[in-house]
Protein backbone atom coordinates (compact mmCIF):
# COMPACT_ATOMS: atom_id res chain seq x y z
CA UNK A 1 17.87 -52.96 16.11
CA UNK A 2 15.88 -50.33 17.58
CA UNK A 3 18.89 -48.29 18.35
CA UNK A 4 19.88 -48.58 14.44
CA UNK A 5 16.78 -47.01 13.25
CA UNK A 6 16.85 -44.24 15.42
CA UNK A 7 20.51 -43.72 14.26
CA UNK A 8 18.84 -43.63 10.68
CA UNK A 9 16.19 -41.76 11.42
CA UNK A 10 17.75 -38.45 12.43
CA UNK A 11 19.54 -37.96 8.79
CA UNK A 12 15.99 -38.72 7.37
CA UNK A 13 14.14 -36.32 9.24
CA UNK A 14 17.00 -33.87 8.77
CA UNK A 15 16.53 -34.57 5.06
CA UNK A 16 12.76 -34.28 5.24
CA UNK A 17 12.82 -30.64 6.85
CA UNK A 18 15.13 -29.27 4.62
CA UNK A 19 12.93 -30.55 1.76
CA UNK A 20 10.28 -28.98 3.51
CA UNK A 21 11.41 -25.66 3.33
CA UNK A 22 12.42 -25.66 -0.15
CA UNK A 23 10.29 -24.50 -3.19
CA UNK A 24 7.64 -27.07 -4.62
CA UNK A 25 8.63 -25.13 -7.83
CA UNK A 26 11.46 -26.79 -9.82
CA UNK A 27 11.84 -23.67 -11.54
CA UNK A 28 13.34 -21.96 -7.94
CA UNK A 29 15.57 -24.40 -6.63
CA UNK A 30 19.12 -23.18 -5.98
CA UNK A 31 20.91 -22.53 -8.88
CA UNK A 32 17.56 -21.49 -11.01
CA UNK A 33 17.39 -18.69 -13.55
CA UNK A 34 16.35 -15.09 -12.81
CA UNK A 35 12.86 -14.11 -13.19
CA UNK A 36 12.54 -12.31 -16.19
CA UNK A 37 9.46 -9.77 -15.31
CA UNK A 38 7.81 -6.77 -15.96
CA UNK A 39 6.60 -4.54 -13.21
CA UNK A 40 3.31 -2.26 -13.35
CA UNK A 41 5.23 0.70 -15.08
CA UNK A 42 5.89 -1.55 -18.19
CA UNK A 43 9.77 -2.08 -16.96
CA UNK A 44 11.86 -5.20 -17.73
CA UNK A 45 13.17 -6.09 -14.12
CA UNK A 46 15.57 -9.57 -13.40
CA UNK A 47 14.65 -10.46 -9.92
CA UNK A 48 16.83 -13.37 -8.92
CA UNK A 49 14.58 -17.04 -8.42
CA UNK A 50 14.57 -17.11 -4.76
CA UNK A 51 14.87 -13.72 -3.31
CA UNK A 52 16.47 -13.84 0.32
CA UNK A 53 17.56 -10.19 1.00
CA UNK A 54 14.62 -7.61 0.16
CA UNK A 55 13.02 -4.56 1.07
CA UNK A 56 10.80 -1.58 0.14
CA UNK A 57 11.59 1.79 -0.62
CA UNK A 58 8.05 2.48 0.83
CA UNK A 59 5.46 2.76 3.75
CA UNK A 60 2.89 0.98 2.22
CA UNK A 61 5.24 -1.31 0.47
CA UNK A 62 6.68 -2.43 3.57
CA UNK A 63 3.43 -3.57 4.93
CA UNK A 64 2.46 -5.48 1.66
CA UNK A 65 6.39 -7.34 2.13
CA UNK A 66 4.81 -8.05 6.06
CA UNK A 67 2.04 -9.62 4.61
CA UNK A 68 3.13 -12.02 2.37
CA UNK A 69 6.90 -12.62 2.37
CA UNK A 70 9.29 -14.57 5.25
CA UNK A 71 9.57 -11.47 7.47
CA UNK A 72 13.33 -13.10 7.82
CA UNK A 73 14.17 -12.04 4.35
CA UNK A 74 13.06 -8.15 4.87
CA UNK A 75 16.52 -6.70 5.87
CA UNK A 76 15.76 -3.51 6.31
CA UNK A 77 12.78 -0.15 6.56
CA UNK A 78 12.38 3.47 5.48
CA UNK A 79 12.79 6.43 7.87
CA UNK A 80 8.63 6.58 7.78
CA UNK A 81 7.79 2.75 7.59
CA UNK A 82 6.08 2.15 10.94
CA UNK A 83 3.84 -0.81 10.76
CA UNK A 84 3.63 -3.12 11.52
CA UNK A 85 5.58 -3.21 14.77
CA UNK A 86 7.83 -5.73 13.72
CA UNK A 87 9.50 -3.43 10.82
CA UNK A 88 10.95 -1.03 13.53
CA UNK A 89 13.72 -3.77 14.39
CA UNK A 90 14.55 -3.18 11.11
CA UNK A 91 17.81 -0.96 9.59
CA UNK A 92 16.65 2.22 8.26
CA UNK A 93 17.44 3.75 5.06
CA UNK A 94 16.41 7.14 4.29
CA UNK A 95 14.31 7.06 0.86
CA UNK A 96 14.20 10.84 0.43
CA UNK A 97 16.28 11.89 -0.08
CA UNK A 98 18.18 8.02 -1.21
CA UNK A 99 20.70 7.08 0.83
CA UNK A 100 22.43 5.02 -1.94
CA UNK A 101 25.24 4.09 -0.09
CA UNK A 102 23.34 2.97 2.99
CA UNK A 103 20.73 0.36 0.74
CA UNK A 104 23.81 -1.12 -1.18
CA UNK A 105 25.08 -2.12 2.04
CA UNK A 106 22.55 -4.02 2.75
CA UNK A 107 23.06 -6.07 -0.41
CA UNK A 108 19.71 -6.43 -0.86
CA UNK A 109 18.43 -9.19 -4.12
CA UNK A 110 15.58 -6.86 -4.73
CA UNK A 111 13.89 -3.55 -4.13
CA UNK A 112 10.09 -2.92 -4.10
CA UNK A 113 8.49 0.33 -4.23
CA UNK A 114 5.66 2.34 -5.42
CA UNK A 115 4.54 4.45 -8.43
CA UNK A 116 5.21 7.92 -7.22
CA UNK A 117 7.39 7.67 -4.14
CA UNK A 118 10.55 6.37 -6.02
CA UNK A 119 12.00 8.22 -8.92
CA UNK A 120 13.34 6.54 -11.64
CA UNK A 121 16.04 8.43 -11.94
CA UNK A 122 16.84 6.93 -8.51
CA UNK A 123 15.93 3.41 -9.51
CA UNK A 124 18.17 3.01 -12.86
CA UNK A 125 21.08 4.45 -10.30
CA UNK A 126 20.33 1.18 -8.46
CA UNK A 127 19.88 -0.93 -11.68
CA UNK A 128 23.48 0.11 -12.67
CA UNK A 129 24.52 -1.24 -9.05
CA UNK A 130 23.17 -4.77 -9.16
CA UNK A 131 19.76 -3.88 -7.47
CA UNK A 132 16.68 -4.82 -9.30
CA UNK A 133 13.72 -2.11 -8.25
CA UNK A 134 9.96 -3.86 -8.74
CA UNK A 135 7.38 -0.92 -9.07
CA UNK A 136 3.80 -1.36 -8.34
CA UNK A 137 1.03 0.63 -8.91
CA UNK A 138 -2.68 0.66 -7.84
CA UNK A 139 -5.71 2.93 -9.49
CA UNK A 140 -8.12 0.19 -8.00
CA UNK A 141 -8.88 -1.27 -4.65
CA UNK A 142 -8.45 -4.58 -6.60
CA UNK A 143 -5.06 -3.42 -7.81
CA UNK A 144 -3.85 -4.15 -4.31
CA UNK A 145 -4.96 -7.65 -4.01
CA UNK A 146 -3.42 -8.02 -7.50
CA UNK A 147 -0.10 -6.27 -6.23
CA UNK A 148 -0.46 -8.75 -2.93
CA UNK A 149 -0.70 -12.13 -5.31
CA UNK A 150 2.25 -10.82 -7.80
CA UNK A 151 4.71 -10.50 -4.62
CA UNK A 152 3.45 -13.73 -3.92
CA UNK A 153 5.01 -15.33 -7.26
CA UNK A 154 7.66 -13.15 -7.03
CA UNK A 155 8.42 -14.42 -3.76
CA UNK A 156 7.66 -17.75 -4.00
CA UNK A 157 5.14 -17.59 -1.62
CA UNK A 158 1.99 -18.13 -3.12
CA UNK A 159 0.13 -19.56 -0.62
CA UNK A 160 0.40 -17.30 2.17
CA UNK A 161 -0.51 -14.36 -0.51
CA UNK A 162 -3.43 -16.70 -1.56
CA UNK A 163 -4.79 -16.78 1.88
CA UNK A 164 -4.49 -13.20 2.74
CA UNK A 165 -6.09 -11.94 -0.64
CA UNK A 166 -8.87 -14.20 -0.15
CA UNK A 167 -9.58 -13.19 3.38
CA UNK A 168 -9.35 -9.57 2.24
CA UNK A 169 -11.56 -9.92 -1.10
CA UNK A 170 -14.64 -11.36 1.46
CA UNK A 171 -14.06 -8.64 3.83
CA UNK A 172 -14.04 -5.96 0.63
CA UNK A 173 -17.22 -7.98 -0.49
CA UNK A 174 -18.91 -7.78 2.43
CA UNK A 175 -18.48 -3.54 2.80
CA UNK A 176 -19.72 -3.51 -0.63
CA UNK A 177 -22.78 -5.39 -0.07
CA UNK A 178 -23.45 -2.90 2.71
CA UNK A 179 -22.58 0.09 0.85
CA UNK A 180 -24.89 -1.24 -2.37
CA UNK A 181 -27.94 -1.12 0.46
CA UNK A 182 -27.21 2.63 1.00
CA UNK A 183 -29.69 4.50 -1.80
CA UNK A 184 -27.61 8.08 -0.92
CA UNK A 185 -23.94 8.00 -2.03
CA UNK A 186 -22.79 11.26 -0.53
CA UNK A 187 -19.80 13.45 -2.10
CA UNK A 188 -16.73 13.43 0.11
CA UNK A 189 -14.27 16.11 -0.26
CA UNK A 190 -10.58 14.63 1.05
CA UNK A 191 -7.91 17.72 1.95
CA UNK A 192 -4.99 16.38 2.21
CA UNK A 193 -3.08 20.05 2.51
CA UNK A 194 -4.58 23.52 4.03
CA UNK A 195 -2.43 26.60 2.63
CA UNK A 196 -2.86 25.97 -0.68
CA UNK A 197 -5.80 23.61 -0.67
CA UNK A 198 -4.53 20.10 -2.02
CA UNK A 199 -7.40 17.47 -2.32
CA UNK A 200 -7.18 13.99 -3.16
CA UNK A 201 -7.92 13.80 -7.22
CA UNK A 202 -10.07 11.59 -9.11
CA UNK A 203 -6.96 9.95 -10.18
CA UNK A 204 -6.36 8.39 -7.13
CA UNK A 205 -6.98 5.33 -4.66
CA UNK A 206 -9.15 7.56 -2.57
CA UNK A 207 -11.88 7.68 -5.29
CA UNK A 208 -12.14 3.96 -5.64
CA UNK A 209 -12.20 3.24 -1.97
CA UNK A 210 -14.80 5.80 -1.27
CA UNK A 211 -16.88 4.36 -4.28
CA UNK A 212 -16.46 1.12 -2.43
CA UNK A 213 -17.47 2.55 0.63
CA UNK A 214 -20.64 3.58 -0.67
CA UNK A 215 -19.69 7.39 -1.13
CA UNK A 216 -18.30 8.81 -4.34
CA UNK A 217 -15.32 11.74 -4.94
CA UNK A 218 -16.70 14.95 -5.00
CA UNK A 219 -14.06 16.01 -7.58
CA UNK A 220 -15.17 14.49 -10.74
CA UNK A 221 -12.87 16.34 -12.77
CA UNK A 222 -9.82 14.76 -14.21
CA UNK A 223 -6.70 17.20 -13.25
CA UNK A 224 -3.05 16.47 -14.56
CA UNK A 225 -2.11 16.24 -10.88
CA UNK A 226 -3.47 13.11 -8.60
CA UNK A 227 -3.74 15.71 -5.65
CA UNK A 228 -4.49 19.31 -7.40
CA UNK A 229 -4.85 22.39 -5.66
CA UNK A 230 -8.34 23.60 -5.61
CA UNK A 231 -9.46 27.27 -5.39
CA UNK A 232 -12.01 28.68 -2.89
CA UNK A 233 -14.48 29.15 -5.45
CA UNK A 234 -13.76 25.71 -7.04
CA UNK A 235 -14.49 24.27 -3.68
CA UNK A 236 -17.70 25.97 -2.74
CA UNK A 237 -19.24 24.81 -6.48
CA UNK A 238 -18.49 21.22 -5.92
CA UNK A 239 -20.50 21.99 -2.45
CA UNK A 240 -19.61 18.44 -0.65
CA UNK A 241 -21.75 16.77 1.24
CA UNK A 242 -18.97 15.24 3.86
CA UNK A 243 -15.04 16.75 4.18
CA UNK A 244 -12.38 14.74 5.23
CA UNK A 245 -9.11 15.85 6.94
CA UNK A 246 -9.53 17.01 10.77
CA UNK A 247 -12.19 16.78 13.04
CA UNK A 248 -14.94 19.64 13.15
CA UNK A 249 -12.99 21.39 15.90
CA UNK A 250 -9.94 21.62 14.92
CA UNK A 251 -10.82 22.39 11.24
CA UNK A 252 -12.79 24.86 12.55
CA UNK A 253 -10.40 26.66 14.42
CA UNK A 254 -7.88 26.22 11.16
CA UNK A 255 -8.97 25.72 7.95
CA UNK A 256 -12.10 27.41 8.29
CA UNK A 257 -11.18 30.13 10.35
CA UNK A 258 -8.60 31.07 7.48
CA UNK A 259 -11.44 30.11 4.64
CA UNK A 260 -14.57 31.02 6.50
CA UNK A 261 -16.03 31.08 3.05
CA UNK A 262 -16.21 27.83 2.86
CA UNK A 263 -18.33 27.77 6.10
CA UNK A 264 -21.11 27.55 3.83
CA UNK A 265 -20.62 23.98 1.89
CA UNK A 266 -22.70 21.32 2.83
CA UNK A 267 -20.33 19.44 5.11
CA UNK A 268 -19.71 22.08 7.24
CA UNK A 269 -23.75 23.41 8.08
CA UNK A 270 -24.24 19.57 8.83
CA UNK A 271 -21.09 19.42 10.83
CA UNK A 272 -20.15 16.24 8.70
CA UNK A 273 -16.31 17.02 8.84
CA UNK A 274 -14.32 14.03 10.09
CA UNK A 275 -10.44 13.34 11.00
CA UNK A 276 -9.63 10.08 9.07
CA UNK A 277 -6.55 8.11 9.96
CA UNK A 278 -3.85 8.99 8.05
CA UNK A 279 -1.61 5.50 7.45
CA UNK A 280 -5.18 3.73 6.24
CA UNK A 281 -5.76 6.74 3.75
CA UNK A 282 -2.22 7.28 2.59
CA UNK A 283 -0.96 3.82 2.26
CA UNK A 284 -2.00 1.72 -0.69
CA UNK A 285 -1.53 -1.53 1.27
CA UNK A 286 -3.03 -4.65 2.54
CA UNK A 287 -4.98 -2.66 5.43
CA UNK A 288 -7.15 -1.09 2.58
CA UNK A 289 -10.16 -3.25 4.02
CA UNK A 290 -10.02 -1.15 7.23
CA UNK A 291 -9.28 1.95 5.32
CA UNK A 292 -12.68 1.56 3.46
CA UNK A 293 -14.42 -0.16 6.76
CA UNK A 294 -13.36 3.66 8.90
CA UNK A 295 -14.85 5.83 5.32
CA UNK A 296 -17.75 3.80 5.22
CA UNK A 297 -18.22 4.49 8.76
CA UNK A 298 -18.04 8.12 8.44
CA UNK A 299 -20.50 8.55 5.96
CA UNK A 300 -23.39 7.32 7.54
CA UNK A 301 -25.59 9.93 8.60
């Protein structure tokens, strides 16, 4: 008798895992509609019920799929997506140019990318090939814990986003609380190119996280261009109290060797000119918690 309920018992819990890793959601069992949805630019994308093949067109993008998806179902990286450590098994495709011919075989179910680093030009080319592209965008430090939650429905992995975001919106709370004890919010200029001058906007990520930080963007000015290209002049009016982009040394033997100008704004007579990392300022992605956490330690006097 005993032996006959083992017997039966390997079928069941056979039975039990499988049901186990299928979706709670009727709605994405096998066989299910498409998602009908519309991505932050306003587009109408079909994303099939329950994704298995995907993969971003992006750095940042590629760390968001890390944090939330089954890393099995992320079949493949860009040329510059290099975190987290895991994506490097990865195949490559080169996203700039596109290599169209190397994502298609892949046969990927759906693309992600960002606003800005994927033209659409290049996504309708992928449309017309059977490959849905999901853009997100994110003005807002709170855009990416929004962008974090919609992969999870997406994906059909809300849970795991819900954990992450919630982890991430205490530690965001927390630098905010710090930053809202700080009575001085200094103005941080952020190069992010020497020969012309490009600076990061007010349009841009950089302005909220510095806000959040406890700092604030010295370009208040709205330009046409997320990153314009500031004159000498323009530069040494807005006066900064903190620049960001190199360390004191090596902007000194650079930028301000070729500008020395500009030796007399604020950030430079204090010596208040920092190198920042680059993947926590440049990528709009789920380490934006330690992106603010390094600003906010830089501005301290």
């Amino acid at each position: 008798m005993i032996r006959f309920v083992l017997r039966l018992s390997r079928p069941l819990l056979l039975g039990l895992l499988l049901s186990a890793c299928q979706s709670d959601n009727p709605a994405r069992q096998p066989g299910a509609a498409p998602q009908q949805l519309t991505d932050d630019l306003g587009r109408p994308v079909s994303v099939p019920a329950q994704p298995r093949r995907i993969m971003a067109l992006a750095a940042s993008m590629t760390e968001m799929l890390y944090a939330v998806a089954d890393t099995a179902t992320i079949i493949g990286r860009t040329q510059v997506c290099d975190y987290p450590r895991a994506a490097l098994r990865k195949p490559i495709v080169n996203s700039y140019p596109l290599d169209l011919e190397g994502l298609v075989k892949l046969h990927p179910d759906v693309v992600f990318t960002v606003d800005g680093i994927t033209s659409l030009d290049d996504a309708a080319r992928l449309q017309k090939l059977g490959i849905p592209v999901y853009f997100q965008k994110y003005d807002k430090v709170t855009d990416v814990l929004r962008g974090l939650r919609d992969l999870g429905r997406i994906l059909d992995r809300v849970p795991q986003a819900r954990r992450y975001t919630d982890s991430l919106a205490a530690e965001l709370n927390q630098l905010q609380s710090i930053a809202a004890a700080t009575p001085v919010r200094p103005r941080v200029l952020a190069i992010t190119w020497q020969d012309p001058i490009y600076v990061y906007g007010q349009n841009t990520l950089f302005t909220d996280k510095i806000s959040v930080a406890g700092g604030q963007n010295a370009v208040t000015e709205k330009f046409p261009q997320p990153y314009p290209a500031l004159t000498r002049e323009y530069i040494l009016q807005l006066n900064p109290d903190v620049l960001l982009g190199g360390s004191f040394g090596k902007l000194d033997s650079t930028f301000f060797r070729k500008y020395p100008e500009l030796k007399r704004i604020k950030a430079y007579q204090t010596r208040r000119v920092f190198a920042i990392t680059g993947d926590l300022m440049e990528r709009p992605g789920p380490r934006v918690g330690q992106s603010v956490l390094e600003l906010q330690g830089l501005l301290r006097p």
